[in-house]
C-alpha atoms as a PDB file:
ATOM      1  CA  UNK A   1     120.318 113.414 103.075  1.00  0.00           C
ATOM      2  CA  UNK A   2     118.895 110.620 100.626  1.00  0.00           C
ATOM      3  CA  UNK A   3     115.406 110.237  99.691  1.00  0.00           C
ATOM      4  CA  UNK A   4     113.506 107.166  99.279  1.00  0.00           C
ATOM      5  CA  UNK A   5     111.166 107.480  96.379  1.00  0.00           C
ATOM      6  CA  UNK A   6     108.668 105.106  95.081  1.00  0.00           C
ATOM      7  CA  UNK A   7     109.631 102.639  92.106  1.00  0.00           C
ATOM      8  CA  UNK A   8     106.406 102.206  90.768  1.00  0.00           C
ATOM      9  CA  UNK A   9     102.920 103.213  91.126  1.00  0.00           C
ATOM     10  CA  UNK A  10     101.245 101.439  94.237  1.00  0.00           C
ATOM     11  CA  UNK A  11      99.190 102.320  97.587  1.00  0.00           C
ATOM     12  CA  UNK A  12     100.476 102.816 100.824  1.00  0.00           C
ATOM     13  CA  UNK A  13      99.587  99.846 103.235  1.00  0.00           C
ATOM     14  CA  UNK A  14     101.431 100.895 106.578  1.00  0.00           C
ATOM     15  CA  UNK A  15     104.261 103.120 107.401  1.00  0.00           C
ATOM     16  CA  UNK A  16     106.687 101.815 109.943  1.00  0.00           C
ATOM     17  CA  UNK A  17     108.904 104.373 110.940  1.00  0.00           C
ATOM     18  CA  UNK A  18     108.483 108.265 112.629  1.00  0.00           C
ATOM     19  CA  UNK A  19     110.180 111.055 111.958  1.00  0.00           C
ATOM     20  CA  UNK A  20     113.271 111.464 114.436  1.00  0.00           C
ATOM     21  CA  UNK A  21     113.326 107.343 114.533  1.00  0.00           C
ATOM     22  CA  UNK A  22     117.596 105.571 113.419  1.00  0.00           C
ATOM     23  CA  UNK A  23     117.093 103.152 111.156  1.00  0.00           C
ATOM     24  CA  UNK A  24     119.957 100.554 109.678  1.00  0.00           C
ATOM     25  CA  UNK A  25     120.236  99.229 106.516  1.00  0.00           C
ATOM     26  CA  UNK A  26     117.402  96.777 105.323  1.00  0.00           C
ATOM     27  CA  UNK A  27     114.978  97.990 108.113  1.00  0.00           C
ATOM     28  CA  UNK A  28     111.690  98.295 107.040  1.00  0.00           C
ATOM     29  CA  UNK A  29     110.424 101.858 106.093  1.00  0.00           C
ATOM     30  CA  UNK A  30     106.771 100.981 104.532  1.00  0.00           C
ATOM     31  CA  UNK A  31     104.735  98.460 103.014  1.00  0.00           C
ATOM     32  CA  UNK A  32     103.276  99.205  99.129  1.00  0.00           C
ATOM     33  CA  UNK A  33     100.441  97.233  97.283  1.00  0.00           C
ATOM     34  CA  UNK A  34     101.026  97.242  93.638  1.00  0.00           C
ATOM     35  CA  UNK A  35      98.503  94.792  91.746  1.00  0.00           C
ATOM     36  CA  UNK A  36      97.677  92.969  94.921  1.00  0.00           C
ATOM     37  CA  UNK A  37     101.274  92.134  95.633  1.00  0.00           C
ATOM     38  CA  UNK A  38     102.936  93.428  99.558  1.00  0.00           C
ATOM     39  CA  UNK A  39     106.041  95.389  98.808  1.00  0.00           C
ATOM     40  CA  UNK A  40     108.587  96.215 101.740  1.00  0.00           C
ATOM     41  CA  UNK A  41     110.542  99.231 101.198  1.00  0.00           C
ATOM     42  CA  UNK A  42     113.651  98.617 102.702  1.00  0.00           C
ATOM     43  CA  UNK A  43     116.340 101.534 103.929  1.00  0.00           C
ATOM     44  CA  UNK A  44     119.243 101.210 101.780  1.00  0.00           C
ATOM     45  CA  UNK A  45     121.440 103.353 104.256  1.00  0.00           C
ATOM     46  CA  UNK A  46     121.811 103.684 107.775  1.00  0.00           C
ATOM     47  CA  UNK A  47     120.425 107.592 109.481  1.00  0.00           C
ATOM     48  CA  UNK A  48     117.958 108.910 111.113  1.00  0.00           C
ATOM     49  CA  UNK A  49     114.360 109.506 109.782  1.00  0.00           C
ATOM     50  CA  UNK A  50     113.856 113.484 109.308  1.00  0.00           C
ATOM     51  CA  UNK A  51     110.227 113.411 107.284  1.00  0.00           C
ATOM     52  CA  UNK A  52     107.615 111.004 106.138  1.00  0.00           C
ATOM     53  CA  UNK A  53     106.262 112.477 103.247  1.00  0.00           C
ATOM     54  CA  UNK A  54     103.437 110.032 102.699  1.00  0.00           C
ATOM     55  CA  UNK A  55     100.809 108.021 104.775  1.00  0.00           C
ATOM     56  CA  UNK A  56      98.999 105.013 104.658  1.00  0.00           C
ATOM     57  CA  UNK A  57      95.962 104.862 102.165  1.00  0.00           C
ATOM     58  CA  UNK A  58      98.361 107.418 100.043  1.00  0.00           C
ATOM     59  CA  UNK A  59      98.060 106.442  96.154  1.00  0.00           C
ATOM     60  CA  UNK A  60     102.555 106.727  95.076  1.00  0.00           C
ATOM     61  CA  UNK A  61     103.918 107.269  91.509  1.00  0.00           C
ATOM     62  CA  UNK A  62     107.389 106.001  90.053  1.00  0.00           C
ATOM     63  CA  UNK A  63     109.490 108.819  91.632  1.00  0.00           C
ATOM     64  CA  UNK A  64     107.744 110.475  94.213  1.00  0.00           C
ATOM     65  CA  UNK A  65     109.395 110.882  97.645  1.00  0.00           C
ATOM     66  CA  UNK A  66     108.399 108.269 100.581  1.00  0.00           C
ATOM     67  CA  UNK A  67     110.943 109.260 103.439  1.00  0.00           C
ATOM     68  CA  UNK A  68     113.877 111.202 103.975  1.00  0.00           C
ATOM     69  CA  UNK A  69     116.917 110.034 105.590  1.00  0.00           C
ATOM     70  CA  UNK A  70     119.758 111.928 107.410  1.00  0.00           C
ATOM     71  CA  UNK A  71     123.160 110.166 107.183  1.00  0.00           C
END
């Protein structure tokens, strides 16, 4: 399993993916806004999607989970 987490403190804008969904490497996961600035949060390993822990209009702090990823 790996865990994306947030890097930074910023608001979730959309969420692209669904639990049960494969993803690759670089697909787009979710979009942040940190200080009016559109951040893509890229998968940085292929798997399939088990959870989305947050949803758009969510508020994210440096370390909390985003989405989990099966291997």
């Amino acid at each position: 399993m790996s865990t994306v987490t947030a890097e930074l403190v910023a608001s979730v804008l959309s969420v692209s993916v669904t639990p049960g969904q494969r993803v690759e490497v670089g697909d787009e996961l979710l979009l942040l806004d940190s200080m009016k600035m559109e951040i893509p949060v890229l998968a940085e390993v292929a798997g399939v999607v088990t959870d989305v822990v947050i949803k758009a209009g969510d508020t994210v702090r440096d370390g909390d989970p985003l989405v989990v990823i099966k291997r």
